[in-house]
C-alpha atoms as a PDB file:
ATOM      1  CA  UNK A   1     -19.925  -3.450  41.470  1.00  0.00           C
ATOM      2  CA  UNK A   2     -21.572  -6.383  40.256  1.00  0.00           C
ATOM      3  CA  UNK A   3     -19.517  -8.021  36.860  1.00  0.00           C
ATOM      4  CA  UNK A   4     -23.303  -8.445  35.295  1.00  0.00           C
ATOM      5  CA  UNK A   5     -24.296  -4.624  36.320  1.00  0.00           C
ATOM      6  CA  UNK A   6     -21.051  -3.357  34.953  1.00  0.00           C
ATOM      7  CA  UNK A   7     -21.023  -4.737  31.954  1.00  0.00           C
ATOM      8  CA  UNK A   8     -24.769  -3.871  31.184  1.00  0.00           C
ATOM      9  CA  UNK A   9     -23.940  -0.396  31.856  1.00  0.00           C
ATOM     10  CA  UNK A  10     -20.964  -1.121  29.475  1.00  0.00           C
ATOM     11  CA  UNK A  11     -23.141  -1.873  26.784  1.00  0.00           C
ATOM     12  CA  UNK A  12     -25.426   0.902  27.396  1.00  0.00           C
ATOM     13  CA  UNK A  13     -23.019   3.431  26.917  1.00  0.00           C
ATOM     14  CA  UNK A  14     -21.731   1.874  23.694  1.00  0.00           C
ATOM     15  CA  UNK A  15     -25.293   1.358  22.369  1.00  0.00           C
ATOM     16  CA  UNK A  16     -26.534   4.520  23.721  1.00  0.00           C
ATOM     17  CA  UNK A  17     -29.948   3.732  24.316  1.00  0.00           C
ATOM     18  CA  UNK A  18     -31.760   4.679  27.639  1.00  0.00           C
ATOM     19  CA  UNK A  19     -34.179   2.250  27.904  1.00  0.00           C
ATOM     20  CA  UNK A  20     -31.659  -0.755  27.103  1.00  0.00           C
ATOM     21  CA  UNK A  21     -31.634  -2.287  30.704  1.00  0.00           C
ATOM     22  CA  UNK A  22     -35.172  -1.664  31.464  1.00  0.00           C
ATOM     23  CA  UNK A  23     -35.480  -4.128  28.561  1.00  0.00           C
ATOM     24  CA  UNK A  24     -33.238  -6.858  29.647  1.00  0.00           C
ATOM     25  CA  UNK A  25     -34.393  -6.066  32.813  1.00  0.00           C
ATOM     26  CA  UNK A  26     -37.842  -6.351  32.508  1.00  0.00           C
ATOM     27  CA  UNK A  27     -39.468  -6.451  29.336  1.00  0.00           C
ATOM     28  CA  UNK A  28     -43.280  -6.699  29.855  1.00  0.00           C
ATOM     29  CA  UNK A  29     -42.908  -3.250  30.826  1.00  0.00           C
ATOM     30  CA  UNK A  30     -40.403  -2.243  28.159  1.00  0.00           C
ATOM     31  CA  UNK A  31     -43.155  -3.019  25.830  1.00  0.00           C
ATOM     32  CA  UNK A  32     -45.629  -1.314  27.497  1.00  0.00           C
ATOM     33  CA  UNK A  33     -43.748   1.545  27.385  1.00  0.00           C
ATOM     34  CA  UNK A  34     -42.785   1.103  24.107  1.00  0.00           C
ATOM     35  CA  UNK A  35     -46.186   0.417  22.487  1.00  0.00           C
ATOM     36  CA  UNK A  36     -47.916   3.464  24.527  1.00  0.00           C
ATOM     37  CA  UNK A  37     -45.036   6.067  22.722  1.00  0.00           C
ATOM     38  CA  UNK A  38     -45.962   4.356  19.282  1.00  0.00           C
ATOM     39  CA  UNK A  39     -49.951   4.562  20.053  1.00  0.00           C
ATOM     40  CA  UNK A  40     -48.684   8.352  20.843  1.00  0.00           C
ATOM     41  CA  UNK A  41     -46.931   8.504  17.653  1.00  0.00           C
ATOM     42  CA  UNK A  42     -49.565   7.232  15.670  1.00  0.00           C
ATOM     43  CA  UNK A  43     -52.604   9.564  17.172  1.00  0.00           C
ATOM     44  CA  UNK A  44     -50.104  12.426  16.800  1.00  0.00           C
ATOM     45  CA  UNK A  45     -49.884  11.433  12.663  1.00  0.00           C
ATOM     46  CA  UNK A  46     -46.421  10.298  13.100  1.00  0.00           C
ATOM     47  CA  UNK A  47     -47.380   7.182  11.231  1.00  0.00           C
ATOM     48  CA  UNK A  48     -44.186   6.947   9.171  1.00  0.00           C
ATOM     49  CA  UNK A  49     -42.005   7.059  12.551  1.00  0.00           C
ATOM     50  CA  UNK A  50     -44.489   4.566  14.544  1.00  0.00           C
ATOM     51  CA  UNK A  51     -44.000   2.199  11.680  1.00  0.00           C
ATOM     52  CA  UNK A  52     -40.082   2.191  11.820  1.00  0.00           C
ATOM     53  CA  UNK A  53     -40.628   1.254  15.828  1.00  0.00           C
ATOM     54  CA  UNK A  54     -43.023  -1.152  15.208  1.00  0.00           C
ATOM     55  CA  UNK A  55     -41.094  -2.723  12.293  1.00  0.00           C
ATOM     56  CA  UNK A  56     -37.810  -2.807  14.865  1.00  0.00           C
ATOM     57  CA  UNK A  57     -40.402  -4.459  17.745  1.00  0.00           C
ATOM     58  CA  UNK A  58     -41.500  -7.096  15.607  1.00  0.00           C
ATOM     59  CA  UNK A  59     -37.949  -8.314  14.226  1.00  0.00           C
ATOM     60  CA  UNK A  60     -36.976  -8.916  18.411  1.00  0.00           C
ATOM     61  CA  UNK A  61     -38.379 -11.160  20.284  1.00  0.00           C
ATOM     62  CA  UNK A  62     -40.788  -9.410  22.026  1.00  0.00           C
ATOM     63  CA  UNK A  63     -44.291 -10.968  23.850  1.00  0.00           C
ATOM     64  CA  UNK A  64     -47.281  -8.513  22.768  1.00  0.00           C
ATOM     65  CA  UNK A  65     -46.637  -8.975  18.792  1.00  0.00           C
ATOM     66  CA  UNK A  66     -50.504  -9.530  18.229  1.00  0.00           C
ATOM     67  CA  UNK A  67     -50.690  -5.672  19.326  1.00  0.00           C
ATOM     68  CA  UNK A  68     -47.624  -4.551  17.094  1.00  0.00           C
ATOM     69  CA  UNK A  69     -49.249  -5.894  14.574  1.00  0.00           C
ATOM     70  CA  UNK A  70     -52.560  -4.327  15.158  1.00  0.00           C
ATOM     71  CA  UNK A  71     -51.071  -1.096  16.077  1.00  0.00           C
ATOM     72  CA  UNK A  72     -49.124  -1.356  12.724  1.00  0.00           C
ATOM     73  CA  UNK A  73     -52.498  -2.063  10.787  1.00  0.00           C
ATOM     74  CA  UNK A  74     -53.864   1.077  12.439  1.00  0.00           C
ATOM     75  CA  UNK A  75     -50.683   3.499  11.095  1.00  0.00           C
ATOM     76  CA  UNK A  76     -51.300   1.821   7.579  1.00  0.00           C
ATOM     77  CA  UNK A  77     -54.960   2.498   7.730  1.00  0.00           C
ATOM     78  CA  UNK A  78     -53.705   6.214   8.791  1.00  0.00           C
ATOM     79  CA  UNK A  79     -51.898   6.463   6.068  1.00  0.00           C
ATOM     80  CA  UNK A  80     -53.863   5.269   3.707  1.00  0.00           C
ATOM     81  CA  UNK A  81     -52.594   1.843   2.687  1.00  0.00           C
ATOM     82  CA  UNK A  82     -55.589  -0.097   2.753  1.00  0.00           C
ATOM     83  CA  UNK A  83     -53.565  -3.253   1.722  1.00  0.00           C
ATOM     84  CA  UNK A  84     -51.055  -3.113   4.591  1.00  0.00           C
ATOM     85  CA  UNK A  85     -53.090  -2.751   6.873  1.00  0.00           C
ATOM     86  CA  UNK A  86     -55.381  -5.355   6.574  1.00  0.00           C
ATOM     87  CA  UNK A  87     -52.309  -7.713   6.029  1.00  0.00           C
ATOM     88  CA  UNK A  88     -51.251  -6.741   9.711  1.00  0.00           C
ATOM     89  CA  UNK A  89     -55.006  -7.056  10.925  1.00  0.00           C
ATOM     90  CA  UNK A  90     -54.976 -10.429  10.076  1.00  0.00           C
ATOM     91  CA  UNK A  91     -51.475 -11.474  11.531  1.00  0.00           C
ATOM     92  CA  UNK A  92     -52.823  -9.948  14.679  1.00  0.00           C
ATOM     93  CA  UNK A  93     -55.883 -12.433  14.141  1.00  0.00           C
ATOM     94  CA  UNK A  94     -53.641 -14.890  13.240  1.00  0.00           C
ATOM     95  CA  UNK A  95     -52.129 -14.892  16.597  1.00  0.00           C
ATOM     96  CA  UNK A  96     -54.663 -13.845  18.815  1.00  0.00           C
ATOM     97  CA  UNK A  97     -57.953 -14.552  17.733  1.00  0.00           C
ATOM     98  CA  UNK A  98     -59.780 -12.238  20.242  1.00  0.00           C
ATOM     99  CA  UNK A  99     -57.401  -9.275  19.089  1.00  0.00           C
ATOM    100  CA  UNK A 100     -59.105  -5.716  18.058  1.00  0.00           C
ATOM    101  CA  UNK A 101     -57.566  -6.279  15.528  1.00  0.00           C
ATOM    102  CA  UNK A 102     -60.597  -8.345  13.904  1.00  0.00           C
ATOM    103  CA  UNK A 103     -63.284  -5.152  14.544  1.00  0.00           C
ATOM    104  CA  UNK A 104     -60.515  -2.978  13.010  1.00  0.00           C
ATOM    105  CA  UNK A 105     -60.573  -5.427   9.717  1.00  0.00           C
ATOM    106  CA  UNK A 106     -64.323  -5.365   9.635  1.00  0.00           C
ATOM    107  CA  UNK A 107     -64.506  -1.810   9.559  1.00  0.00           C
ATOM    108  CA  UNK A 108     -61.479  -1.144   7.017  1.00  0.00           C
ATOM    109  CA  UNK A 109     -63.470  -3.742   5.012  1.00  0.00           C
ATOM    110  CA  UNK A 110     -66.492  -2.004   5.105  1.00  0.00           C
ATOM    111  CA  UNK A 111     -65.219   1.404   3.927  1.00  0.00           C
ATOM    112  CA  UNK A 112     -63.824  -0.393   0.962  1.00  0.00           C
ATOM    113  CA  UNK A 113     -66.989  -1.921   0.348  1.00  0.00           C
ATOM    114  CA  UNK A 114     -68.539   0.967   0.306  1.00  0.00           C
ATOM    115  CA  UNK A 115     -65.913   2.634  -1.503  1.00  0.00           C
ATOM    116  CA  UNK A 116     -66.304   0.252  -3.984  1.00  0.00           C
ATOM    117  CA  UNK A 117     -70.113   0.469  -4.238  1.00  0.00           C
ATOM    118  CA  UNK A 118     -69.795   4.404  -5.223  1.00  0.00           C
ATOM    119  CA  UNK A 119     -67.250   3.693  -8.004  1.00  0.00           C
ATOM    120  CA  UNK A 120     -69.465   2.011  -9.672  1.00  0.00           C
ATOM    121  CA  UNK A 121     -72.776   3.843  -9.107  1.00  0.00           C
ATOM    122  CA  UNK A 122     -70.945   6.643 -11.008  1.00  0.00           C
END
């Protein structure tokens, strides 16, 4: 067996995590895999779980952060936090200007906008 192969496996065992090689391995496709089980997580109104994974994604150094981000904004928005999640909307922006991230913004501005306007029409 190859030394490299062995001691990957080695370390897979010890960290016990399945998906450990496919990241070393490959990880365009780790992500991918990774962000489509948050974007489950987050439609499913796991929010609080999504945002631990995302959270752990964006400490690594991992290629699609403009989407961790936005996908982040989006499980703030779910939950409610206004705040957060236009903070991640724009570090999405930041990074990738084209992101969905900036329609996403728009919108969450909007509803506070209006939000705003009915407050005071009271």
């Amino acid at each position: 067996m190859n030394i490299k192969i062995a001691f990957f496996l080695k370390i897979i065992r010890k960290s016990n995590r399945k998906s450990y090689l496919c990241e070393i391995i490959n990880p365009y496709t780790y992500c991918m895999e990774e962000l489509t089980t948050i974007k489950e997580l987050i439609s499913r109104g796991e929010v609080t779980q999504a945002i631990e994974q995302l959270n752990r994604l964006l400490e690594s150094n991992f290629p699609q952060k403009d989407t961790a981000y936005y996908l982040r904004g989006n499980a703030y928005r779910k939950q409610g936090n206004w705040q957060q999640a236009l903070n991640n909307y724009q570090y999405a922006m930041d990074i990738n200007p084209e992101s969905p991230a900036r329609e996403a913004r728009r919108m969450v501005i909007d509803i506070l906008n209006f939000y705003n306007k009915d407050m005071y029409n009271q």
